[in-house]
C-alpha atoms as a PDB file:
ATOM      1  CA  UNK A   1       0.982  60.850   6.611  1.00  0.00           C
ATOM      2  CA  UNK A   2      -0.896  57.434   7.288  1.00  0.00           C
ATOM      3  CA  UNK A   3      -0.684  54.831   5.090  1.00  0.00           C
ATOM      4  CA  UNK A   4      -3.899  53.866   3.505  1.00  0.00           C
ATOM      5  CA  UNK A   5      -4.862  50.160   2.263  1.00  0.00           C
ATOM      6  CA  UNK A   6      -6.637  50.501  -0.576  1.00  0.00           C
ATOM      7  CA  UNK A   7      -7.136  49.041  -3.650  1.00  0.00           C
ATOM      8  CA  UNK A   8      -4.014  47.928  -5.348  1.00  0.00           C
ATOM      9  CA  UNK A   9      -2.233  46.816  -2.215  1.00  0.00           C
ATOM     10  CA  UNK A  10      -5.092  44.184  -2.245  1.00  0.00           C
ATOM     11  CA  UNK A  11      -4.389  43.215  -5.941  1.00  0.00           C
ATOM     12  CA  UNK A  12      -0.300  43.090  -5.232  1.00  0.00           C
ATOM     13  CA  UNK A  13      -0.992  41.133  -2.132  1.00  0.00           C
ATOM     14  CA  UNK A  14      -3.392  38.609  -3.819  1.00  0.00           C
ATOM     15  CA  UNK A  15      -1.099  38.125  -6.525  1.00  0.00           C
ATOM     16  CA  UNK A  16       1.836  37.329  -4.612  1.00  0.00           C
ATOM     17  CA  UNK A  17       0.419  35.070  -2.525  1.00  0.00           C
ATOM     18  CA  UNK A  18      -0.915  33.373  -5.687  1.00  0.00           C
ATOM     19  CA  UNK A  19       2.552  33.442  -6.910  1.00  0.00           C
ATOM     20  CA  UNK A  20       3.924  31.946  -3.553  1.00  0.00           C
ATOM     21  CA  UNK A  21       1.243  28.963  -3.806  1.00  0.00           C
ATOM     22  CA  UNK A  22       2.625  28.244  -7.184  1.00  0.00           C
ATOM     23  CA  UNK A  23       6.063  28.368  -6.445  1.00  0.00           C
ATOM     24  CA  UNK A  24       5.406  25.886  -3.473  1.00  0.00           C
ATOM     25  CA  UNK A  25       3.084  23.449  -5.478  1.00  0.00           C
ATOM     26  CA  UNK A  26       6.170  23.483  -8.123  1.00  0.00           C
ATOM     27  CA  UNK A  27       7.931  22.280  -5.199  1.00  0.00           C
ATOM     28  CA  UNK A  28       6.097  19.979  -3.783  1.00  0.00           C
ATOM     29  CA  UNK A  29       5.665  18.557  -7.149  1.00  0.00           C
ATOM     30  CA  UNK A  30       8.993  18.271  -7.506  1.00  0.00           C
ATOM     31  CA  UNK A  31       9.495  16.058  -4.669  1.00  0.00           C
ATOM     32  CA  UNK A  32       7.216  13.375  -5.584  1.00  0.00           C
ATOM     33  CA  UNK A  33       8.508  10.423  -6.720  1.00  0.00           C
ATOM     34  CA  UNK A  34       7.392   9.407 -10.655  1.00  0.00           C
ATOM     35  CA  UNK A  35       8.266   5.789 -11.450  1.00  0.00           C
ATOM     36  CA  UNK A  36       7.474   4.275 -14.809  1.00  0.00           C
ATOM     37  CA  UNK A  37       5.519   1.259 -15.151  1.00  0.00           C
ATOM     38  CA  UNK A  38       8.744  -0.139 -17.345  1.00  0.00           C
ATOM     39  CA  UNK A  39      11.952   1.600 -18.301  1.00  0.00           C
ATOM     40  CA  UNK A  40      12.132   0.393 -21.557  1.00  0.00           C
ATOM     41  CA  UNK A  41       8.149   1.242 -23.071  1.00  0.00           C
ATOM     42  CA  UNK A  42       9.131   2.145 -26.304  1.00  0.00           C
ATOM     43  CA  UNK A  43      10.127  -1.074 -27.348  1.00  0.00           C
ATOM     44  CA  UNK A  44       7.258  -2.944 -25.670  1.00  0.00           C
ATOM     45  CA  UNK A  45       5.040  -0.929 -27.867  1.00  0.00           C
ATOM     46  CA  UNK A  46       6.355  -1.728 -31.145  1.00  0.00           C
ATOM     47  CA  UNK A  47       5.673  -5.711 -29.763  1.00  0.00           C
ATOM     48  CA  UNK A  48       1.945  -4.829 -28.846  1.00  0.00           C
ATOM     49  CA  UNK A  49      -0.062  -6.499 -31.757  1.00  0.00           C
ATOM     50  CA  UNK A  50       1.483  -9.712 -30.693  1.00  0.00           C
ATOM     51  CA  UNK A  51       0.193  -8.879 -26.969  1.00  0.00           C
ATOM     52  CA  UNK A  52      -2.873  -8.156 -28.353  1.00  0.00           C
ATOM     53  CA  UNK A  53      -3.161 -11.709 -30.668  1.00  0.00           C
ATOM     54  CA  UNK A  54      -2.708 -13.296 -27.351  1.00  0.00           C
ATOM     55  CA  UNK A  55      -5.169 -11.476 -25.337  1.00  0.00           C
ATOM     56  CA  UNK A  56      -7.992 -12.436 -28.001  1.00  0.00           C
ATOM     57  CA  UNK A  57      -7.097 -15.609 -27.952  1.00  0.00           C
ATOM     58  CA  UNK A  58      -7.677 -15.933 -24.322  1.00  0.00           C
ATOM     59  CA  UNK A  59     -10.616 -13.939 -24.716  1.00  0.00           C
ATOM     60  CA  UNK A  60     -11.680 -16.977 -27.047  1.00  0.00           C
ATOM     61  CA  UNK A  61     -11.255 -19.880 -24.203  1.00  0.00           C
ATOM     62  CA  UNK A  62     -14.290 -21.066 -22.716  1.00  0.00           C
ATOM     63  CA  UNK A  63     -12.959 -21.176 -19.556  1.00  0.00           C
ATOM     64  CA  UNK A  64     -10.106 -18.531 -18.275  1.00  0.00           C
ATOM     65  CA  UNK A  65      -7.426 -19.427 -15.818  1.00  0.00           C
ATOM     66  CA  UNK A  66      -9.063 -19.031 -12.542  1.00  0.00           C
ATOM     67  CA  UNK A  67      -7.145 -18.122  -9.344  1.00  0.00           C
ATOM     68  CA  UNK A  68      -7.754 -17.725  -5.628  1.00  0.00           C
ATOM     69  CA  UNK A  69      -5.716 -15.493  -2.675  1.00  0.00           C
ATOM     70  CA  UNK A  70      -5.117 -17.911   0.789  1.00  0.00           C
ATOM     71  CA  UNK A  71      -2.264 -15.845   2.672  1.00  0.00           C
ATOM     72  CA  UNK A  72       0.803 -15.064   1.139  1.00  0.00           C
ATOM     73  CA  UNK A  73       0.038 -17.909  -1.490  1.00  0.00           C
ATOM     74  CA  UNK A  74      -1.643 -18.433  -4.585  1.00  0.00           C
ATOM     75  CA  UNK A  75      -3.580 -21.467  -6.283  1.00  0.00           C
ATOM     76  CA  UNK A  76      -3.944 -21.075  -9.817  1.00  0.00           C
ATOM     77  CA  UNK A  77      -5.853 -23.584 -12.009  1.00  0.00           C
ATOM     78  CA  UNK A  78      -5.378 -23.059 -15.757  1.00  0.00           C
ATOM     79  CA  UNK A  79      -8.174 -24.365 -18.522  1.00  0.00           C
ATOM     80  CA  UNK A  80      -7.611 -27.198 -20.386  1.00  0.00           C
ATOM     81  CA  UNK A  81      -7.027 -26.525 -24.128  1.00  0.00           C
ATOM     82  CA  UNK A  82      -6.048 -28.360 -26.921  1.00  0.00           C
ATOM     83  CA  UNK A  83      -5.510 -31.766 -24.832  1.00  0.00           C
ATOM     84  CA  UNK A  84      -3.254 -31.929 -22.190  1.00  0.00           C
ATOM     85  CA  UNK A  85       0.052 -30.811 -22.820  1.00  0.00           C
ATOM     86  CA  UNK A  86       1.750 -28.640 -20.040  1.00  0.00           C
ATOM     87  CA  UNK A  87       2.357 -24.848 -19.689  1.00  0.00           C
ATOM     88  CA  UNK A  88       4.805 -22.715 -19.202  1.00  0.00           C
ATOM     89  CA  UNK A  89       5.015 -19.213 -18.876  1.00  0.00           C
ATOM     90  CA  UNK A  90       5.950 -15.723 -17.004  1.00  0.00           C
ATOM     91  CA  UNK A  91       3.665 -14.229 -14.179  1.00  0.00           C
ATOM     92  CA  UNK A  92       4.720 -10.636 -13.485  1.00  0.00           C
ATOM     93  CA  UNK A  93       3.510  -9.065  -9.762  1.00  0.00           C
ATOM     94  CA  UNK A  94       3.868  -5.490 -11.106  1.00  0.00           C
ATOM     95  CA  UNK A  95       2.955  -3.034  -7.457  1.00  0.00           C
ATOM     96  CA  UNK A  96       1.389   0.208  -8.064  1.00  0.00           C
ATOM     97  CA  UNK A  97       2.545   1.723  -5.210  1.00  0.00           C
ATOM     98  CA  UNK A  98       5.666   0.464  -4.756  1.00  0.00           C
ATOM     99  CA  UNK A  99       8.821  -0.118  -7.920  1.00  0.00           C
ATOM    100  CA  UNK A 100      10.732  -2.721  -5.490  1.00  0.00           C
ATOM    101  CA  UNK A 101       8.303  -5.098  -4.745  1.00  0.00           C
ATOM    102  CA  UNK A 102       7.951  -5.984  -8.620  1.00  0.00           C
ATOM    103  CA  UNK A 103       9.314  -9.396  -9.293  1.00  0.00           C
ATOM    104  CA  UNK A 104       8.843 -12.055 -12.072  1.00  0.00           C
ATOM    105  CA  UNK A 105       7.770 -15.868 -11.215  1.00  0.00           C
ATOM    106  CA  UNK A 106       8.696 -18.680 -14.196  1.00  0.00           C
ATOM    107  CA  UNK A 107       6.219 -21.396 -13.995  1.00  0.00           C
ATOM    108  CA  UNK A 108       5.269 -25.011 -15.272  1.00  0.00           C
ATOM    109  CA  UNK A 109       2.137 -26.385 -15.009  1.00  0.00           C
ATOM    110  CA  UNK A 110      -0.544 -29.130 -15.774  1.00  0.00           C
ATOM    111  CA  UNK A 111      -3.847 -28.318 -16.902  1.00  0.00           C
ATOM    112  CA  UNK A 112      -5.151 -30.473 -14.391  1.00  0.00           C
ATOM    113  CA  UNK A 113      -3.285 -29.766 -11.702  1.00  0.00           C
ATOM    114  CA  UNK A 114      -3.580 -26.324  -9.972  1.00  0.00           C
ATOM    115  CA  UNK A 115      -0.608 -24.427  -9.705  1.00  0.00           C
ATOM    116  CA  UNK A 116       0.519 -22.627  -6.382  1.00  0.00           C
ATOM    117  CA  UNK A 117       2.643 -19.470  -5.879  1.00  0.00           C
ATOM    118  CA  UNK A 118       4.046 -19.258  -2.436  1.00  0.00           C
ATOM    119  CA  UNK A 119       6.967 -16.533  -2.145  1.00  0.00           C
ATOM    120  CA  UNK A 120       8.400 -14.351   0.405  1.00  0.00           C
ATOM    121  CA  UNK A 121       8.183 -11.579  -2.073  1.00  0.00           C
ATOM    122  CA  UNK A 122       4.466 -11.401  -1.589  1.00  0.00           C
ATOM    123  CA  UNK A 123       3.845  -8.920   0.943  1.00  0.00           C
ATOM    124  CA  UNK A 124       0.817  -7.298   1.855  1.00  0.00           C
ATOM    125  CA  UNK A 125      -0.906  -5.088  -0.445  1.00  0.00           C
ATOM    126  CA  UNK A 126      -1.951  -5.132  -4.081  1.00  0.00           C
ATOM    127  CA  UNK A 127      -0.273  -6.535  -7.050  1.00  0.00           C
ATOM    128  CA  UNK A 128      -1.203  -6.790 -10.763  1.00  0.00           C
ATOM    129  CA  UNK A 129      -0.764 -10.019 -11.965  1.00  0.00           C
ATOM    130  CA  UNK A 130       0.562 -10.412 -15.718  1.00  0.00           C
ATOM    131  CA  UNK A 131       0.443 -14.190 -16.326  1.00  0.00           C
ATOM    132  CA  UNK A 132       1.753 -14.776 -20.093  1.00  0.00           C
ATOM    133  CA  UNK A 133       1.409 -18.739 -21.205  1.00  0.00           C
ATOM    134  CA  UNK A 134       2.036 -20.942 -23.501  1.00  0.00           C
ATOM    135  CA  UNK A 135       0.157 -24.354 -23.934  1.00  0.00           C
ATOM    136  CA  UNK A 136       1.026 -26.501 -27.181  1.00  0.00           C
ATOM    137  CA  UNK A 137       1.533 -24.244 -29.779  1.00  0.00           C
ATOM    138  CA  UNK A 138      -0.518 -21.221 -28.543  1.00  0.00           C
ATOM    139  CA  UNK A 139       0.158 -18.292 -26.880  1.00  0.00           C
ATOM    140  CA  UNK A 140      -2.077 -16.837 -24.248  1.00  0.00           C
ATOM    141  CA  UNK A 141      -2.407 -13.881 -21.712  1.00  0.00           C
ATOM    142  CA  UNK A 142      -4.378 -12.578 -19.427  1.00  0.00           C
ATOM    143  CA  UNK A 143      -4.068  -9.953 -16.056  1.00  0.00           C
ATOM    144  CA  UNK A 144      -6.309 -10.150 -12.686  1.00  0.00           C
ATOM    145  CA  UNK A 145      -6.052  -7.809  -9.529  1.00  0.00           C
ATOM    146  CA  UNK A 146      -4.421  -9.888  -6.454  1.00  0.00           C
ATOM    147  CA  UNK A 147      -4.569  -8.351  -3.164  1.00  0.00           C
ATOM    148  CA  UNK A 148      -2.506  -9.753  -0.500  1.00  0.00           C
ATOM    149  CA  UNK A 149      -3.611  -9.797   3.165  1.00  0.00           C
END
C-alpha cells in the first residue's frame, strides 16, 4: 500500500518544524551576551532622588557645560556659577556596545579655563558621557552622547 500525504502529516510536520525554530531561537538566545549597565543597580536606585536634585539643578543653569569631539580628545568648557571657584568631579565613558571599554576620568577644572580629556582609552566608537560636578557648594550633573572617530 502507498503512503498517502494528507492532512495531518502536514499539521505534524508544521508543528515540528515550529518546534525546531523555537528550540534554536532558545539557543541562539542563549548565546548572546547580556551585560548590565552596572552590577550593583539596586543600590544606585535607592540614591536616585539625590541624582535627580542634581540634574534639576543643572537644568536651572543658564548656560550648560558645553563640549566638543577633536580626535581621540575632548575640550570641555564648564559655565561659570556662583563666582569662580574650581570644580571637581567624575566623568564616566559608559560603551553600549562594549563592558571593557568603560572607564572613569577624575577631573579639576576652572570655570574659565576649558578642560581637555585626552586618553588612550578612547577608542573609536560611541560613549555616554556621565560628567557629575561639584562647584562651591553645589552639586551638578548632566550626560551628552560622544562619538569618537
Amino acid at each position: 500500500m502507498k503512503g498517502k500525504f494528507n492532512w495531518g502529516w502536514t499539521i505534524a510536520l508544521l508543528y515540528s518544524s515550529f518546534v525546531c525554530f523555537m528550540l534554536f531561537l532558545g539557543y541562539k538566545a542563549s548565546r548572546d551576551k547580556v551585560e548590565l549597565v552596572s552590577n550593583n543597580y539596586y543600590e544606585e536606585e535607592l540614591k536616585y532622588q539625590g541624582h535627580i536634585d542634581k540634574m534639576m539643578l543643572t537644568d536651572s543653569l543658564h548656560v550648560k557645560p558645553d563640549w566638543k569631539v577633536d580626535g581621540n580628545k575632548i575640550a570641555m568648557l564648564f559655565p561659570i556659577n556662583n563666582g569662580s571657584e574650581n570644580i571637581a568631579g567624575t566623568i564616566k565613558f559608559y560603551c553600549p556596545s562594549d563592558e571593557q571599554r568603560d572607564f572613569d576620568i577624575p577631573f579639576t577644572a576652572s570655570p574659565d579655563q576649558p578642560l581637555s580629556i585626552s586618553s588612550e582609552k578612547l577608542k573609536h566608537g560611541t560613549y555616554k558621557m556621565q560628567i557629575d560636578w561639584k562647584q562651591g557648594k553645589s552639586d551638578f550633573y548632566t550626560e551628552g552622547v560622544v562619538t569618537i572617530q
